[in-house]
C-alpha atoms as a PDB file:
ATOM      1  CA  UNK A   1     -16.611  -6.790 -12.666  1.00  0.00           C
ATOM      2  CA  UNK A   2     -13.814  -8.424 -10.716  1.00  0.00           C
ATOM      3  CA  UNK A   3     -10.786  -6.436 -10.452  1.00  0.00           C
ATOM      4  CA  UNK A   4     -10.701  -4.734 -14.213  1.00  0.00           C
ATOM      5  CA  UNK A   5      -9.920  -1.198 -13.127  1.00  0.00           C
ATOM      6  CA  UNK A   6     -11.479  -0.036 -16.653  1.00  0.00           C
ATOM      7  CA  UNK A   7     -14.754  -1.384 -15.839  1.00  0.00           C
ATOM      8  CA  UNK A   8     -15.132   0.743 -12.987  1.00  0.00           C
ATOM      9  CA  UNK A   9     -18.175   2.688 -13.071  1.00  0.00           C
ATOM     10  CA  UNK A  10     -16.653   5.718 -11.736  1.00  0.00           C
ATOM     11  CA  UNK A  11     -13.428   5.887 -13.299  1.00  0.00           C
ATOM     12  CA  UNK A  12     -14.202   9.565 -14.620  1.00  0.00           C
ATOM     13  CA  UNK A  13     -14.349  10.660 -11.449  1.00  0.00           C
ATOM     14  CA  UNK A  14     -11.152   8.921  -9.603  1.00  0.00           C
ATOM     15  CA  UNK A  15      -9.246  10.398 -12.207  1.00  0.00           C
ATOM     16  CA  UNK A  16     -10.454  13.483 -11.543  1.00  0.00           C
ATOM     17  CA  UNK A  17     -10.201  13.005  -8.210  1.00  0.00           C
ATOM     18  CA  UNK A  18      -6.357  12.665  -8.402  1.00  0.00           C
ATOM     19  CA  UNK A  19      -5.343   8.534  -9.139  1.00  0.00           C
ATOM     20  CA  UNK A  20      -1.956   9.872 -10.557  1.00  0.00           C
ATOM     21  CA  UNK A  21      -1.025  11.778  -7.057  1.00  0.00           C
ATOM     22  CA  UNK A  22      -1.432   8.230  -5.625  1.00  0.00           C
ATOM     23  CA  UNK A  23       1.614   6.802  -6.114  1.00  0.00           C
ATOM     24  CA  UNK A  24       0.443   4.166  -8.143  1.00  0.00           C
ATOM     25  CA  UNK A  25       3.292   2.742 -10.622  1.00  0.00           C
ATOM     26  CA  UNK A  26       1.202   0.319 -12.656  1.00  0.00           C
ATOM     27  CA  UNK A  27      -2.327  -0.235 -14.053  1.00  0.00           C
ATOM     28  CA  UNK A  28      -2.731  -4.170 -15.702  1.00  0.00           C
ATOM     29  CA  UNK A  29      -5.361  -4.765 -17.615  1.00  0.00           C
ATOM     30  CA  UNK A  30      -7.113  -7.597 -19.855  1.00  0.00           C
ATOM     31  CA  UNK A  31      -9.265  -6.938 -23.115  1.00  0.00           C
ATOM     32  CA  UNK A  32     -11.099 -10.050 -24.236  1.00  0.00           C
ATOM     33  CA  UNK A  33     -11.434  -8.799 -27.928  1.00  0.00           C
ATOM     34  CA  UNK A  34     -13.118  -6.633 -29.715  1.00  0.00           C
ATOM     35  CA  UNK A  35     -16.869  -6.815 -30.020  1.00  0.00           C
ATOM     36  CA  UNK A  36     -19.119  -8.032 -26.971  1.00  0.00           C
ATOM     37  CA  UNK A  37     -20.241 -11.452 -27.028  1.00  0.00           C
ATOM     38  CA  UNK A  38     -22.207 -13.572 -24.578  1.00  0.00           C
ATOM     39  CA  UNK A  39     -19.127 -14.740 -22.476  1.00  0.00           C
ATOM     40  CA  UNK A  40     -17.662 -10.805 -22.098  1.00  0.00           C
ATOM     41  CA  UNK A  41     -17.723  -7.509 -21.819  1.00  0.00           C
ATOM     42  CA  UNK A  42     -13.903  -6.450 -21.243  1.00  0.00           C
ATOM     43  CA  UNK A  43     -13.982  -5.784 -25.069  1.00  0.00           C
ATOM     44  CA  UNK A  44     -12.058  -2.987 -27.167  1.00  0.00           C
ATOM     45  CA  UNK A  45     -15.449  -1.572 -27.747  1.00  0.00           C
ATOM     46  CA  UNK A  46     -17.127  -0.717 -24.852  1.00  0.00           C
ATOM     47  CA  UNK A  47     -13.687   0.170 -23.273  1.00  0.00           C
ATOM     48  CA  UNK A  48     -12.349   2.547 -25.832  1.00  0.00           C
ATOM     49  CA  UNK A  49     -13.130   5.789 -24.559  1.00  0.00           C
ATOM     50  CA  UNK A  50     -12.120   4.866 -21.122  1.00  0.00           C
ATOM     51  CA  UNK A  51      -8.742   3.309 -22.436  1.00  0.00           C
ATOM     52  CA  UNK A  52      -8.245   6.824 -24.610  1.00  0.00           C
ATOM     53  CA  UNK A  53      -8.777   8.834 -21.499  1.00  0.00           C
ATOM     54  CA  UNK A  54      -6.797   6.655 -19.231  1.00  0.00           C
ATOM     55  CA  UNK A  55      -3.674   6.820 -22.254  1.00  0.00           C
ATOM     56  CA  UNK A  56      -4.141  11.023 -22.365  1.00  0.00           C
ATOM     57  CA  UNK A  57      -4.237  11.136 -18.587  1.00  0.00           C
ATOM     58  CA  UNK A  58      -2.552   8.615 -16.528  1.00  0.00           C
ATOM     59  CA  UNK A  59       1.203   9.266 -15.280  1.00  0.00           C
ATOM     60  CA  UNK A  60       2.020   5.570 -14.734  1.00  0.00           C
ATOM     61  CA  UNK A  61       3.340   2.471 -16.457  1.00  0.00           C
ATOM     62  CA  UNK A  62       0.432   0.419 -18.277  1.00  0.00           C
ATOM     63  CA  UNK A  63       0.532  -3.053 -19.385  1.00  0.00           C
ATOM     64  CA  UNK A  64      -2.956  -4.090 -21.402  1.00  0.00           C
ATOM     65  CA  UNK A  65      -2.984  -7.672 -22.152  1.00  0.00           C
ATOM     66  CA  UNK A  66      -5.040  -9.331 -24.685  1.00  0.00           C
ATOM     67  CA  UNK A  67      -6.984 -12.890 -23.653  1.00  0.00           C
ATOM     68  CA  UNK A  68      -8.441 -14.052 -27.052  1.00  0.00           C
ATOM     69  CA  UNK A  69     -10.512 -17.266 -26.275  1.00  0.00           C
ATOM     70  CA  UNK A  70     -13.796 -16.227 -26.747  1.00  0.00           C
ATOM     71  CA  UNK A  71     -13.842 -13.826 -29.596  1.00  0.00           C
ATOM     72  CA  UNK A  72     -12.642 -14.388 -33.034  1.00  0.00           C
ATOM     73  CA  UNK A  73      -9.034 -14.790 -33.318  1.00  0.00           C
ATOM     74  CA  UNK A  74      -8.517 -11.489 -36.129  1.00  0.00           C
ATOM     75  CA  UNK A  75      -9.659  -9.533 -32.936  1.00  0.00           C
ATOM     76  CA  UNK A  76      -6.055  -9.941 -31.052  1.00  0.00           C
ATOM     77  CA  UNK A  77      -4.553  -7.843 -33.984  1.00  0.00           C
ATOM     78  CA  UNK A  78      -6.831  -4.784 -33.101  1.00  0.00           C
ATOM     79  CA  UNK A  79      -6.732  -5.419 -29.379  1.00  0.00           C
ATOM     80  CA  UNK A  80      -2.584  -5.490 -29.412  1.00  0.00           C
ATOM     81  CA  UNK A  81      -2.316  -2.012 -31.434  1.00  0.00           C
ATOM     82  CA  UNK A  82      -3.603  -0.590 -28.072  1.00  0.00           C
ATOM     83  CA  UNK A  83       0.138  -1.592 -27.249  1.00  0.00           C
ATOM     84  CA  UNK A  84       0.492   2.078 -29.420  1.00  0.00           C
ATOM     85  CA  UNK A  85      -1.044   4.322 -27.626  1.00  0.00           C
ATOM     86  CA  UNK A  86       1.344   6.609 -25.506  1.00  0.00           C
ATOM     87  CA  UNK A  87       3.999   4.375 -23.943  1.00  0.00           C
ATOM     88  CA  UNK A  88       1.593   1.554 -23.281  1.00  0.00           C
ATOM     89  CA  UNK A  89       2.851  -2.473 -23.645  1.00  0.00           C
ATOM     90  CA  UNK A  90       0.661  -4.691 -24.999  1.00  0.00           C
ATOM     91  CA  UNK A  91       0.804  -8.228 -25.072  1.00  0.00           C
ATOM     92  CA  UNK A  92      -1.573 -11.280 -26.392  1.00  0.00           C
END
């Protein structure tokens, strides 16, 4: 899992439990593409509903970055409009 915040298993419940009242500033994140594929599973979707409540909820800056090396290269296009949702930056 490494340090990807969305792949957190409990990240329902640390919201829940108060992340904004934290302090924290800034969430980075990476997104590999779009469909899962033998070298990932950061991918658009199995992260989507945990990226949609993290864009309704969270009360800091967040900066999603798309790696495209493994997945097919139309992917980037889907994984940057994620760059759209609330005040989100995106970059591939």
């Amino acid at each position: 899992m490494g340090g990807e915040p969305t792949l957190h298993p409990d990240l329902l419940r640390i919201f829940s439990d108060g992340l904004n009242d934290t302090g924290l500033t800034h969430m980075s994140l990476s997104i590999d593409g779009v469909k899962r594929n033998p070298t990932t599973v950061k991918v658009l979707d199995t992260l989507r509903r945990k990226l949609e409540l993290l864009a309704e909820r969270a009360q800091f800056d967040v900066t999603v970055s798309a790696v495209i090396g493994s997945a097919p290269g139309e992917e980037a296009i889907q994984v940057a409009g994620i760059g759209s949702w609330g005040s989100w930056a995106a970059s591939v």
